[in-house]
Protein backbone atom coordinates (compact mmCIF):
# COMPACT_ATOMS: atom_id res chain seq x y z
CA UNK A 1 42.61 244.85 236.50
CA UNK A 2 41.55 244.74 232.72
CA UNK A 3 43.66 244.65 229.59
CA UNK A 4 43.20 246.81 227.02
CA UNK A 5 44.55 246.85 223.38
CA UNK A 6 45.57 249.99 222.17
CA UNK A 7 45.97 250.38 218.47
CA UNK A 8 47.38 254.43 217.28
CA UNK A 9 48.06 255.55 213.95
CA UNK A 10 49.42 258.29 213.10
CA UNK A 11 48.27 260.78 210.16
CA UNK A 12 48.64 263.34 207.77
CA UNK A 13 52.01 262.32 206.83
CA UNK A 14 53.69 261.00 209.88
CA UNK A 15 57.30 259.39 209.09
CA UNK A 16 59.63 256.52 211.09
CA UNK A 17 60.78 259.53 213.60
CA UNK A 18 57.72 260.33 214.51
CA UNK A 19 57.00 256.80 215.68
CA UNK A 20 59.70 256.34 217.24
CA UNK A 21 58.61 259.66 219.47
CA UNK A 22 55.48 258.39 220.11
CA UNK A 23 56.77 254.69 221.12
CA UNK A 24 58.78 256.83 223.54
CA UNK A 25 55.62 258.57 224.98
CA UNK A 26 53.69 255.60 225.48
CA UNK A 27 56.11 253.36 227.12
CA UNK A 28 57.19 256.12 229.39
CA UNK A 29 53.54 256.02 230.01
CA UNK A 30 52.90 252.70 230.63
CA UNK A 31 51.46 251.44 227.66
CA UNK A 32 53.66 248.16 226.77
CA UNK A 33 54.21 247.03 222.81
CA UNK A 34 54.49 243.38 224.24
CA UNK A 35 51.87 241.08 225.47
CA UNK A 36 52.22 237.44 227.43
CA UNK A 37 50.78 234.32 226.36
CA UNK A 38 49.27 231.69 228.49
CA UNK A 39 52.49 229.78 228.54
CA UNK A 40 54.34 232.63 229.94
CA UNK A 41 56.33 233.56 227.04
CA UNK A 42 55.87 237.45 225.74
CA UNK A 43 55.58 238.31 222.43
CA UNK A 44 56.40 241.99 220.05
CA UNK A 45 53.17 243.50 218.95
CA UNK A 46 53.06 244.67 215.86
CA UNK A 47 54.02 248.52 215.35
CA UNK A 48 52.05 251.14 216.80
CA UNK A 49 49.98 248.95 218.84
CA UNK A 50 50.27 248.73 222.73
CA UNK A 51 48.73 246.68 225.70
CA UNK A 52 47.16 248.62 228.46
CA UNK A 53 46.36 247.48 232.22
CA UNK A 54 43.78 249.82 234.43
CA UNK A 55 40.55 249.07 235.68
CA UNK A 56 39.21 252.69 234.65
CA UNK A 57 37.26 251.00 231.30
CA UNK A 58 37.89 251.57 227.61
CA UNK A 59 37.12 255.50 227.52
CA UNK A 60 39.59 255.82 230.28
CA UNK A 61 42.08 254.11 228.49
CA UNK A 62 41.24 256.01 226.06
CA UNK A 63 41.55 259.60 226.88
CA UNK A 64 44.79 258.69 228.45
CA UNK A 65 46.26 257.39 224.78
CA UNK A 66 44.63 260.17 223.73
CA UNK A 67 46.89 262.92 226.12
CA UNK A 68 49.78 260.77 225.88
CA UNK A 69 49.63 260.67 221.40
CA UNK A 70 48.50 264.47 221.41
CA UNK A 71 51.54 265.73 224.00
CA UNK A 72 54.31 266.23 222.03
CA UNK A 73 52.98 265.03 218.81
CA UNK A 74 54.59 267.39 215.43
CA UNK A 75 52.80 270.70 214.22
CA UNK A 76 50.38 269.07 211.26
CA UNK A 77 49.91 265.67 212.10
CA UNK A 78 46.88 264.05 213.56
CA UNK A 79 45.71 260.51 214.92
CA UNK A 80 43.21 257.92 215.20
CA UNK A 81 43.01 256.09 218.27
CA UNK A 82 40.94 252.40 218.71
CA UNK A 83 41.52 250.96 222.45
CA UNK A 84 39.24 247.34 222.67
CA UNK A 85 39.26 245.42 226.37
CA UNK A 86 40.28 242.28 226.08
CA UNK A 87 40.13 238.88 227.91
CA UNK A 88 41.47 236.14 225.58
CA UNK A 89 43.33 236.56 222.49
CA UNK A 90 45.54 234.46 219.58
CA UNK A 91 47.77 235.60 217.37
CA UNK A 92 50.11 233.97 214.53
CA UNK A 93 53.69 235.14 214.03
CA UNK A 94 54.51 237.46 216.35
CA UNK A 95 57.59 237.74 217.23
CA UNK A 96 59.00 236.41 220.60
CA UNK A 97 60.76 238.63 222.91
């Protein structure tokens, strides 16, 4: 299986509640907001950005942000989706779970 970063933001003046919906929609879809480090210890990723497992590739992962962001999302807004696979990565100051 690959790992997939999953970054969504959220347009056309989207506020906190709106979010907060959408953090619902991808968890409840399996798209996680933490990610573990080589030393077993799982870290917070920053808002609005989510860690995705599937061996389907990138424009898999895709579409199904894309379905998950666009069900439910408010009359007005739109979105912009970025979803990169992944194999290593760093980070400084996240915030451990």
């Amino acid at each position: 299986m690959d790992r997939f970063n999953v970054r969504v933001e959220l347009l056309n003046g989207a506020n906190g509640d709106d979010y907060g919906a959408l953090h619902q929609r991808m968890m409840a879809s399996g798209f996680a907001t933490a990610v573990v480090a080589d030393d077993g210890r799982t870290y917070h990723l920053p808002p609005a950005e989510y860690v995705h497992v599937a061996d389907d590739g990138a424009r898999s992962v895709r579409n199904a942000a894309i379905a998950v962001v666009s069900d439910g999302l408010r009359p007005g807004l739109a979105f912009r989706i970025y979803v990169v696979q992944f194999v290593d990565w760093a980070s400084e100051n996240l915030q451990p779970m």
